[in-house]
Protein backbone atom coordinates (compact mmCIF):
# COMPACT_ATOMS: atom_id res chain seq x y z
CA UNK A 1 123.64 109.71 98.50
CA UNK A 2 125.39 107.89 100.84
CA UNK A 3 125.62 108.77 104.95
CA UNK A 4 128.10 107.17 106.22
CA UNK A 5 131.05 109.05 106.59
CA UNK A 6 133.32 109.73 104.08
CA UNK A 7 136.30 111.65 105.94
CA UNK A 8 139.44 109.77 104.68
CA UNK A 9 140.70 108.98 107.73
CA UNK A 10 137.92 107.03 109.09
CA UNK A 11 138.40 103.31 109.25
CA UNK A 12 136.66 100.48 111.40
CA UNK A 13 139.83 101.63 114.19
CA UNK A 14 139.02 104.95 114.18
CA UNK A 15 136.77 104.82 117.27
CA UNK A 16 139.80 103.48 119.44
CA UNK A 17 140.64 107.69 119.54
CA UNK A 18 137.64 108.59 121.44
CA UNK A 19 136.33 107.74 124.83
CA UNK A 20 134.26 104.62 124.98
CA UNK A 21 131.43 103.77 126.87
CA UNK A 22 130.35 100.48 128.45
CA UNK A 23 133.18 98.68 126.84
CA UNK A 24 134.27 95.78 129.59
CA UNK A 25 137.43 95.76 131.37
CA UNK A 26 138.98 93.22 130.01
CA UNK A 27 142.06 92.11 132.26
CA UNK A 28 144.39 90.78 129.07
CA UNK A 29 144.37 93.27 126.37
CA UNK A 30 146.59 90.67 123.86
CA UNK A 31 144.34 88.58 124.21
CA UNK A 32 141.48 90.46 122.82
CA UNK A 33 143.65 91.43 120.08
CA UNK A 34 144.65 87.66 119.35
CA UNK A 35 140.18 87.07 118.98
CA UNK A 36 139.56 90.00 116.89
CA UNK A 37 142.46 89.19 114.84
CA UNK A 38 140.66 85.30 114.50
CA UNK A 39 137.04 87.40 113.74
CA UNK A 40 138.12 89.21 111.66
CA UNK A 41 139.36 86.25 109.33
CA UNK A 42 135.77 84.42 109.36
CA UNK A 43 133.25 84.98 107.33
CA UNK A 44 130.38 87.88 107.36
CA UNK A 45 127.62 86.73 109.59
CA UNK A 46 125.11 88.91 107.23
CA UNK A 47 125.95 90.12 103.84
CA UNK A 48 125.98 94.12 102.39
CA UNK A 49 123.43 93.31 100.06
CA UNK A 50 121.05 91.82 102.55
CA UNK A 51 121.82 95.07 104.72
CA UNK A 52 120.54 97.14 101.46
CA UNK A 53 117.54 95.20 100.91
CA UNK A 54 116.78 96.51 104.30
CA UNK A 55 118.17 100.18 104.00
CA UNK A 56 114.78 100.49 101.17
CA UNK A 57 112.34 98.50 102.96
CA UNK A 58 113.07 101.30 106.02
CA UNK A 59 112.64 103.93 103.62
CA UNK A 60 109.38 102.91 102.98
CA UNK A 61 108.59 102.95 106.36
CA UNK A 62 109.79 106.37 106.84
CA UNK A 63 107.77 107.85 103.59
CA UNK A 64 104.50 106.06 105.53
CA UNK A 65 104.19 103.12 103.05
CA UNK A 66 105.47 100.17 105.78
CA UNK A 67 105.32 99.81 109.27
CA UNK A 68 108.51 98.24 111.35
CA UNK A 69 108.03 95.20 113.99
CA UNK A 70 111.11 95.30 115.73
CA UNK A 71 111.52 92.75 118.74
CA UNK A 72 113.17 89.95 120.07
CA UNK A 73 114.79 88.46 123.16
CA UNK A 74 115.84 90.74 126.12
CA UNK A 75 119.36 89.28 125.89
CA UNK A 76 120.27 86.10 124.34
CA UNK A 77 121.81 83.36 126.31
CA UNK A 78 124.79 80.82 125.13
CA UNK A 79 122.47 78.22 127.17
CA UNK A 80 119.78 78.48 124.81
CA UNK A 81 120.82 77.19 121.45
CA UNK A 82 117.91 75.19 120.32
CA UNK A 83 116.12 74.98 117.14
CA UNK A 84 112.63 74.42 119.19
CA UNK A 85 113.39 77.83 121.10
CA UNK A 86 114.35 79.78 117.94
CA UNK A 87 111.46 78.40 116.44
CA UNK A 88 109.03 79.52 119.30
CA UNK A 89 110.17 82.68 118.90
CA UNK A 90 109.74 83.29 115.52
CA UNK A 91 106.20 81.65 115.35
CA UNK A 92 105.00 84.81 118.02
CA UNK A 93 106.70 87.13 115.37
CA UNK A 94 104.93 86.35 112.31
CA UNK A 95 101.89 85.75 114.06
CA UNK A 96 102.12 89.57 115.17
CA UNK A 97 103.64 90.61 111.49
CA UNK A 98 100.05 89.01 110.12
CA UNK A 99 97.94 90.93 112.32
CA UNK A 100 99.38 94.15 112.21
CA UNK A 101 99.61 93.81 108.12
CA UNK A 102 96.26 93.25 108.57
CA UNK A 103 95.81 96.57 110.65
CA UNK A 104 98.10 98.56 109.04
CA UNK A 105 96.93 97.59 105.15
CA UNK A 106 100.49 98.02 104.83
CA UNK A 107 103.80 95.79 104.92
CA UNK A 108 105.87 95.02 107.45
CA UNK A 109 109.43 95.02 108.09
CA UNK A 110 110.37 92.26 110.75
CA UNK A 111 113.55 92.75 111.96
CA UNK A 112 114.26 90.35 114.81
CA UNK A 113 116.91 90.95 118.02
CA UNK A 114 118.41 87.95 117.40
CA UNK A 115 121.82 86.38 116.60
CA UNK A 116 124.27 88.81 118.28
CA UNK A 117 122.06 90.48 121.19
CA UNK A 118 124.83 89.08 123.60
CA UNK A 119 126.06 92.07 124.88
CA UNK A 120 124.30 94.45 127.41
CA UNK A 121 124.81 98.13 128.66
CA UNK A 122 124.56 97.95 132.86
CA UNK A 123 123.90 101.37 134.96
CA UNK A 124 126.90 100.45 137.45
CA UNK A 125 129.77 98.72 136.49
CA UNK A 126 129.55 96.35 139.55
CA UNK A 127 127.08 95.16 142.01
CA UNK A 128 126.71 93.87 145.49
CA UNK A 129 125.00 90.75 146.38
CA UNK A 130 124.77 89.79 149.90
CA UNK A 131 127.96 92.18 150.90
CA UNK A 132 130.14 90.98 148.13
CA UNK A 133 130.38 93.33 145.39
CA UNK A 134 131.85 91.42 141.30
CA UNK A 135 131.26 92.65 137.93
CA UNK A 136 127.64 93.55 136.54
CA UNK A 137 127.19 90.65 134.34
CA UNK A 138 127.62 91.89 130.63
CA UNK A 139 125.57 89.80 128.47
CA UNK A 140 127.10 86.67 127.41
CA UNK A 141 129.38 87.65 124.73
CA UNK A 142 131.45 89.21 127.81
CA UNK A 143 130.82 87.73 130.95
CA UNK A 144 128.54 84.60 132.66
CA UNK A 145 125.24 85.45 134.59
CA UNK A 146 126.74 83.38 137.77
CA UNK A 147 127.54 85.07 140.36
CA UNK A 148 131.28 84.21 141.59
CA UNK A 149 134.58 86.39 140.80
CA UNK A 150 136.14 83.72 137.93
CA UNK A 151 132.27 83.94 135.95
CA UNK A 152 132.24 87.53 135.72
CA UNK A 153 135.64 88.17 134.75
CA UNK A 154 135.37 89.24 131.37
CA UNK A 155 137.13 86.69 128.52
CA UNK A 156 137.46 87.93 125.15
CA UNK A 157 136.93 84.44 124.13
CA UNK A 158 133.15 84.66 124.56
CA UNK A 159 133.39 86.87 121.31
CA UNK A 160 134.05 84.15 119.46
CA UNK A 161 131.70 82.10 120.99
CA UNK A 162 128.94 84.69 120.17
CA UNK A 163 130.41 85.05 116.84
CA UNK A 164 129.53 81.15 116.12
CA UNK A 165 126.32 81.34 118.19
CA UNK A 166 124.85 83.91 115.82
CA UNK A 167 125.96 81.71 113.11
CA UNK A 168 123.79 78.96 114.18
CA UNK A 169 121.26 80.84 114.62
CA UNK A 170 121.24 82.86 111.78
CA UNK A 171 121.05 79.47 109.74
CA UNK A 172 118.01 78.29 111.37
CA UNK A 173 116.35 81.52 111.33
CA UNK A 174 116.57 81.33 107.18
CA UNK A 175 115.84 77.59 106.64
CA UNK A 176 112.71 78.47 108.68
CA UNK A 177 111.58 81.50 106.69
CA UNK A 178 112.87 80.56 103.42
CA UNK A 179 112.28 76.60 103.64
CA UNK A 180 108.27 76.49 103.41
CA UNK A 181 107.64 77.25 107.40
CA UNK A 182 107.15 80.51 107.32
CA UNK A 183 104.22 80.09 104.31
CA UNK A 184 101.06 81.95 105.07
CA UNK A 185 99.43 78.48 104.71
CA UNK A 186 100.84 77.50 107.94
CA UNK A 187 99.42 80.28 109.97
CA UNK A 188 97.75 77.47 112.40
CA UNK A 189 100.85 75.56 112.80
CA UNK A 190 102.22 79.34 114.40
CA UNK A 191 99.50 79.18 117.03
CA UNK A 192 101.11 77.14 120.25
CA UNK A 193 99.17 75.31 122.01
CA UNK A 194 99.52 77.68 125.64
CA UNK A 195 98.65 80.55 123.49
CA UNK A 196 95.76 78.89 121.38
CA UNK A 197 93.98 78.46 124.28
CA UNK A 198 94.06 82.14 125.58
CA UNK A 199 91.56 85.00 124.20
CA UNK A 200 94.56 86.50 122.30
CA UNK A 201 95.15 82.78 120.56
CA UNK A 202 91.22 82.43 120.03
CA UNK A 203 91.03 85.78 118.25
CA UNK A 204 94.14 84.68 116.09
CA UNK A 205 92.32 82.12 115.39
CA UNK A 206 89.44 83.02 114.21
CA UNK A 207 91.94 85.41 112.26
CA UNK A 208 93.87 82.40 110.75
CA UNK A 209 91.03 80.82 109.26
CA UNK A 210 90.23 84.11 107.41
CA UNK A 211 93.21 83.85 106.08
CA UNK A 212 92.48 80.44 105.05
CA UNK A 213 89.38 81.64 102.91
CA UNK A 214 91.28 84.68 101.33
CA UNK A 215 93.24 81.97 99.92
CA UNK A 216 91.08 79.36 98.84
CA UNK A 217 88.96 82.13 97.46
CA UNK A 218 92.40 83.56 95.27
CA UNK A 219 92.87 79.80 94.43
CA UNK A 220 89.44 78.86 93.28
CA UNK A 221 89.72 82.55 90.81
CA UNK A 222 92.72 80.71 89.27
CA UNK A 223 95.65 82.35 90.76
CA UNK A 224 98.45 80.00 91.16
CA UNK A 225 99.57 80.36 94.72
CA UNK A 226 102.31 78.38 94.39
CA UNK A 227 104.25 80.76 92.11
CA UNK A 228 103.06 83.73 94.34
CA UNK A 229 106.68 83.69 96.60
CA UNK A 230 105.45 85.98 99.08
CA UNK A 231 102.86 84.16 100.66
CA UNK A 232 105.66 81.07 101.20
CA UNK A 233 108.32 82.78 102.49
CA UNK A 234 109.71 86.41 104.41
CA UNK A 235 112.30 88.40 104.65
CA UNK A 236 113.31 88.61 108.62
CA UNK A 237 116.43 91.04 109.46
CA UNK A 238 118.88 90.29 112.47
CA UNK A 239 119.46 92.88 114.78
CA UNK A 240 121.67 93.69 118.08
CA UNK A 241 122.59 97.00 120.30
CA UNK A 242 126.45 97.75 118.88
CA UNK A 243 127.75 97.63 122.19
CA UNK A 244 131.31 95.86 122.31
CA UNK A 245 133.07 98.14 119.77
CA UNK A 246 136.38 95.08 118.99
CA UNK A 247 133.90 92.60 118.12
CA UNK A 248 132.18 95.43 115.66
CA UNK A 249 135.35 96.32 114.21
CA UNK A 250 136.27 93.00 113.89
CA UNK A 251 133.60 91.75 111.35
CA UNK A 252 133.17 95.14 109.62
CA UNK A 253 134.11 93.98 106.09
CA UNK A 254 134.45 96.48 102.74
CA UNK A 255 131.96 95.83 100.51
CA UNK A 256 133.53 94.12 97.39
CA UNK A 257 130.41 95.97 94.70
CA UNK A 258 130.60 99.68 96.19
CA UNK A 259 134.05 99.92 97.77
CA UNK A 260 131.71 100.82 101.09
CA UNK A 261 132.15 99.77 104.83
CA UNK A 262 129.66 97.26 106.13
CA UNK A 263 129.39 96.16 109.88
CA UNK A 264 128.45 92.51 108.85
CA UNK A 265 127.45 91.72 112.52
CA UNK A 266 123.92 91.91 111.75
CA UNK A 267 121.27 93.75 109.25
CA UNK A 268 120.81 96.75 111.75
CA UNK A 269 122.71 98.03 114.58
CA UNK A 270 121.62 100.22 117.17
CA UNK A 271 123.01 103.18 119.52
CA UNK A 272 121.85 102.79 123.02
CA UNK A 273 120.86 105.94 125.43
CA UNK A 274 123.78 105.33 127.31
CA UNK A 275 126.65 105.13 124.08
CA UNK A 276 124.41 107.91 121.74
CA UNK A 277 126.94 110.60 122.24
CA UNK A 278 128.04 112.41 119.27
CA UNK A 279 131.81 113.01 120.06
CA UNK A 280 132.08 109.30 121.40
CA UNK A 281 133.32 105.98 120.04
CA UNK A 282 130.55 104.39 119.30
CA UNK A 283 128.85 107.26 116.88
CA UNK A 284 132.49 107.54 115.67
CA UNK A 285 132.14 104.05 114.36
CA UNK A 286 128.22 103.70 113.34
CA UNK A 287 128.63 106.55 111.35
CA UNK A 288 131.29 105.15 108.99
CA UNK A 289 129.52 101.74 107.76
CA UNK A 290 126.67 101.73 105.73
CA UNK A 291 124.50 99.78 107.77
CA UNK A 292 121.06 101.27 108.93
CA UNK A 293 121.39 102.03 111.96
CA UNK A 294 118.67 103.17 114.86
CA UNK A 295 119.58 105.15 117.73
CA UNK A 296 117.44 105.07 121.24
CA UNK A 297 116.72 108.16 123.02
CA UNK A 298 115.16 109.08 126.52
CA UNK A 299 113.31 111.63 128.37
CA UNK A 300 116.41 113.70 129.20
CA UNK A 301 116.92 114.25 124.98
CA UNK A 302 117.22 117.94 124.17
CA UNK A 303 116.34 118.51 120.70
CA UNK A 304 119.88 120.21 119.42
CA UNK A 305 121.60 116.91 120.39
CA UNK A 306 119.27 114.75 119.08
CA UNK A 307 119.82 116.92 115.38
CA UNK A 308 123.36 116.76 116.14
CA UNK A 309 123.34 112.93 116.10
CA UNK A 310 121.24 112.89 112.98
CA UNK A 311 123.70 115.01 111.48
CA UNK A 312 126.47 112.52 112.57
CA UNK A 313 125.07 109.73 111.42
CA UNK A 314 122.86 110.90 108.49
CA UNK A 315 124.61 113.96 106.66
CA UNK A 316 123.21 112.77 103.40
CA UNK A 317 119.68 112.79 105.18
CA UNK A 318 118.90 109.36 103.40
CA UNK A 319 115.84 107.50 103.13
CA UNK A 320 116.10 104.44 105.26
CA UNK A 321 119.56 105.09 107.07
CA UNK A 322 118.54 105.68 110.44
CA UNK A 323 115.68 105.24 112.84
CA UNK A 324 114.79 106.93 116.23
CA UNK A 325 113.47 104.90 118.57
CA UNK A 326 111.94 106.87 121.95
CA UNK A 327 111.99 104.99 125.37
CA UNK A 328 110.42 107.61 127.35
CA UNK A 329 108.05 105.86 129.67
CA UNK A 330 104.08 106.44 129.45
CA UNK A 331 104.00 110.05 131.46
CA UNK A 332 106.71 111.94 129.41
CA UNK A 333 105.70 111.22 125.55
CA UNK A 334 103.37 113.89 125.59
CA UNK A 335 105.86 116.41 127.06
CA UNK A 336 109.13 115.42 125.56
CA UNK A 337 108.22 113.94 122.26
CA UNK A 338 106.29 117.20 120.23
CA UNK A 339 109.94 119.49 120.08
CA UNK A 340 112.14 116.37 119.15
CA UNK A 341 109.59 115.44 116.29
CA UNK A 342 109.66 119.39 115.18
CA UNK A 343 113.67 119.56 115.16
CA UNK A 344 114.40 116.83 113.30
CA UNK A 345 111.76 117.28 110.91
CA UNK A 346 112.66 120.76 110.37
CA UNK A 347 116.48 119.99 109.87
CA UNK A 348 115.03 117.40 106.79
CA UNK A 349 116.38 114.04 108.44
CA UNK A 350 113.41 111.50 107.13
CA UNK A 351 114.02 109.16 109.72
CA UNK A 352 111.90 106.83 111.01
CA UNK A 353 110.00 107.23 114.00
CA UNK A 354 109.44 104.24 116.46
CA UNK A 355 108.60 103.42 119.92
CA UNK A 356 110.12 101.38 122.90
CA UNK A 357 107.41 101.14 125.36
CA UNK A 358 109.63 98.61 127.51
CA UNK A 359 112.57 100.36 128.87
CA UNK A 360 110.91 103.82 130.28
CA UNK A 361 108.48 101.63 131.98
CA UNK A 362 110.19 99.28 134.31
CA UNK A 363 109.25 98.97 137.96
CA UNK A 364 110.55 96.78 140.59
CA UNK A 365 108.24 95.25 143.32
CA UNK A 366 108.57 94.97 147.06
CA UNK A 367 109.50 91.56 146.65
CA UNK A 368 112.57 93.83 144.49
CA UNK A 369 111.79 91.84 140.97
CA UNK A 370 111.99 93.91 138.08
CA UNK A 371 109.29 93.69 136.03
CA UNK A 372 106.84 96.05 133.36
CA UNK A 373 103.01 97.10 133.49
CA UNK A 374 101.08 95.60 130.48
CA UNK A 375 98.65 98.78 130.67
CA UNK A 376 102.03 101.01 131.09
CA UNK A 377 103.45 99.79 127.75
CA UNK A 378 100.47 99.92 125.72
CA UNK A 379 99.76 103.52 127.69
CA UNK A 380 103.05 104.68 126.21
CA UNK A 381 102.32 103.13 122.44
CA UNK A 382 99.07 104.84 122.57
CA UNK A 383 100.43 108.27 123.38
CA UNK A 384 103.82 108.06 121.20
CA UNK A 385 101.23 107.31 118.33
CA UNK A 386 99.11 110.27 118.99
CA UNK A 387 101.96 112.75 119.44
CA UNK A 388 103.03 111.42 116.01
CA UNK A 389 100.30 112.07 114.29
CA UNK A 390 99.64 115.42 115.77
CA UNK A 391 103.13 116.38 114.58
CA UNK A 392 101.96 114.94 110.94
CA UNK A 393 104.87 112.52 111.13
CA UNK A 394 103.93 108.78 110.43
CA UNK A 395 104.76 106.66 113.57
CA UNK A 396 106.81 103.83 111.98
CA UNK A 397 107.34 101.20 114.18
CA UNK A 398 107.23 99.10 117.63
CA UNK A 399 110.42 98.12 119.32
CA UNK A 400 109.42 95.04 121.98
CA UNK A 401 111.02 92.68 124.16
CA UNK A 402 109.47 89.41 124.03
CA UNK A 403 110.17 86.00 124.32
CA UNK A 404 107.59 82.52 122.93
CA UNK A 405 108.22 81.51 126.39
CA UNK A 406 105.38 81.11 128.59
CA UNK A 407 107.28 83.43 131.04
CA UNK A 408 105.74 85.25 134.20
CA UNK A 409 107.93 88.48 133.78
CA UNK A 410 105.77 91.59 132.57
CA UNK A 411 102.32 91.59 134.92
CA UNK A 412 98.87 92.74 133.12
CA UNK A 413 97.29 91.44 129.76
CA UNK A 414 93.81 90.40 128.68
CA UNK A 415 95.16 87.08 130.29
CA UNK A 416 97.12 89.01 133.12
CA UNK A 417 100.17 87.97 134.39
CA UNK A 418 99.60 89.02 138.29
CA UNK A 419 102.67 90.38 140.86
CA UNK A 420 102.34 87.07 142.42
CA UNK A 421 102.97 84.83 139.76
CA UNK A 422 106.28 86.62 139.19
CA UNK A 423 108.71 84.20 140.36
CA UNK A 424 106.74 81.10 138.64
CA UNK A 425 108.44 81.01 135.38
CA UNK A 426 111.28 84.17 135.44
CA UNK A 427 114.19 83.78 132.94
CA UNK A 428 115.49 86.44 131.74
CA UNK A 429 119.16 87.26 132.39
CA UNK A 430 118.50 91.01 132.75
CA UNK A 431 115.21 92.39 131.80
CA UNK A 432 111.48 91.39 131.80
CA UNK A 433 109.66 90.37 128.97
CA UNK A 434 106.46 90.10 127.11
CA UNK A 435 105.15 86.21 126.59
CA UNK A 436 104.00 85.32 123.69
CA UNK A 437 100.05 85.67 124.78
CA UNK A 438 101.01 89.43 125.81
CA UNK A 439 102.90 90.18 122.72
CA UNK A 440 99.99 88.86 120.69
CA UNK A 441 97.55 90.99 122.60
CA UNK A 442 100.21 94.32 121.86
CA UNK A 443 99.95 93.29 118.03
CA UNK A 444 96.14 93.49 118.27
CA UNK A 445 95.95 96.55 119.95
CA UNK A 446 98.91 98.00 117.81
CA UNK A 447 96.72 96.97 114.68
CA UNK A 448 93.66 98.78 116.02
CA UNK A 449 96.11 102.11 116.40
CA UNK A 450 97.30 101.87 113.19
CA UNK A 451 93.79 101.96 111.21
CA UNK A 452 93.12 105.54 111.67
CA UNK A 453 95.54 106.89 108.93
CA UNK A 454 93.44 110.29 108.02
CA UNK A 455 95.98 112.52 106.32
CA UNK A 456 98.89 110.27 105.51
């Protein structure tokens, strides 16, 4: 059965009816018709089938047969367009897909924020910097990082520029993981040299080269590895937050085998906290493509609205259609978590179940830098995967922000990251994230969470 919805009078438009959140304020309204009328005449940036393929890898996940690595970049930047940096990044994530198969004795589904993660949700629409008060920058798809009145004045123009972006990138990502690099023969070559010579990289080492004699061993018992397409190339999903509703209407395209609405933006889109409400745009216009979709919830959930936007977005209660991901920060899981689990469980929606251990967990020093705890996020894994369990629901997933940057942004790790070191090598445009060393260390301990599986 299918969940989007099937009300006749939906269409990709039908959201312009209800209030919308966090949508910019664009100064020149005919000019963001004149882009979206330009989008909406290129081609699909990701295709329905593709979206599918993923739809039934998720519903493993949610029947306890997969496990979900979802990360990526914070928020992409237009200034950051190489194939080098692309590649970086999607070394760290097979190198924590490996070790967390490995953990897990189970697949996993890497689905990357990547190639449309331009657009972010802000907590004030402006802000003040040294008395003068602009526009909160936006992400890049709306606005520029720099901090002058002509940079953050939204331009509906950037939508096309993220539109092409993702393009690009989207066509490296695949010649990478279907052209030979991503083979599990290469597992050195995803090892950079700043991580190699950390504990984390020593450990994946030492990993790697088992590895290497699993398949010389298969090899020398005559199993042709070269026919075996698995172990030369993956399947990696894009996804973004569905934030800026024209672009989202703009490439939603009708699928020409099923008749169905597709938003061909990306693999997955997902609902923030601050867009999740059920009589709102964006829930309006999730729940009418076919996509899967993930929504993000926080501490101040109840559980009748989060069953409410189940039944929004799944009514069919499919397999696959739609993931929860909690951001609840490490001293609420225990507390919040147990009655949401129960509610939707009870009203039969078989989502599945993952955790952000980034965004409930962010502090900001006396210097006033944002950053995240190392020991907080893996404090809030640890306790989102025991709440699971005692609930007898499988917990599905991890939902990260990292970068293969050697960044100083999150403090802590086996190779910690101290306060001080902070403003050594800080780039993000809006929030901190793990480097490639800490994300390799949250795959390892991930891994060892995931090996007691008693009951499922």
């Amino acid at each position: 059965m299918d969940s989007a919805a099937t009300r006749s009078e939906w269409a990709p438009d039908s959201w312009r009816a209800l209030p919308a959140d966090q949508q910019p304020d664009w100064p020149d309204a005919a000019a963001v018709d004149a882009v979206t009328a330009e989008l909406k005449a290129l081609p699909p940036l990701v295709f329905a089938g593709e979206a599918r393929q993923l739809r039934q890898a998720l519903a493993e996940v949610s029947a306890g047969r997969g496990f979900l690595l979802h990360s990526g970049d914070c928020a992409e930047s237009f200034r950051d367009l190489s194939a080098p940096r692309i590649r970086d990044n999607l070394k760290i994530m097979l190198q924590m897909a490996i070790v967390l198969t490995f953990g897990a004795a189970l697949p996993v589904v890497k689905l990357t924020r990547a190639a449309g993660q331009f657009a972010k949700p802000r907590s004030s629409a402006t802000e003040v910097v040294d008395g003068v008060e602009l526009p909160s920058f936006r992400g890049h798809m709306v606005n520029d990082d720099a901090f002058d009145p002509a940079a953050r004045t939204p331009d509906p123009q950037r939508m096309l520029q993220a539109y092409h972006q993702s393009a690009a990138r989207l066509n490296l990502l695949r010649a990478f993981t279907k052209g030979g690099y991503a083979d599990l023969r290469q597992v050195h070559v995803w090892n950079q040299e700043f991580v190699a010579r950390s504990p984390e990289g020593r450990r994946y080492e030492r990993f790697a080269r088992g590895i290497d004699d699993a398949l010389t061993f298969m090899a020398a018992c005559g199993i042709d590895l070269d026919r075996e397409h698995q172990l030369h190339e993956v399947d990696l999903y894009t996804s973004h937050e569905g934030l800026i509703l024209p672009y989202e209407e703009a490439l939603s395209r009708r699928d020409s085998l099923t008749g169905q609405w597709y938003d061909c933006s990306a693999h997955l889109l997902w609902i923030g906290e601050r867009t999740r409400r059920p009589e709102h745009a964006h829930v309006e216009f999730f729940a009418g493509v076919q996509n899967p979709l993930a929504c993000k919830f926080g501490p101040g959930t109840k559980p009748e609205e989060l069953v409410a936007l189940c039944e929004r977005l799944d009514p069919g209660r499919d397999p696959g259609r739609l993931t929860l991901i909690s951001r609840l920060g490490k001293d609420r899981v225990e507390q919040v978590l147990p009655p949401l689990i129960r509610a939707v469980t009870a009203a039969g929606f078989p989502v599945v179940w993952a955790c952000d251990p980034m965004h409930g967990n962010g502090v900001v020093t006396a210097d006033g830098i944002k950053t995240r705890r190392f020991d907080d996020i893996m404090s809030e894994l640890t306790a989102f995967f025991a709440v699971c369990r005692g609930e007898g629901v499988w917990p599905g997933g991890v939902h990260l922000e990292f970068t293969g940057d050697d960044v100083t942004e999150c403090v802590g790790g086996v190779e910690p990251v101290h306060e001080c070191d902070l403003g050594v090598r800080y780039s993000s445009l809006v929030d901190p994230r793990l480097n490639a060393r800490q994300s390799l260390d949250v795959a390892f301990q991930v891994a060892e969470l995931l090996r007691p599986r008693s009951g499922r």
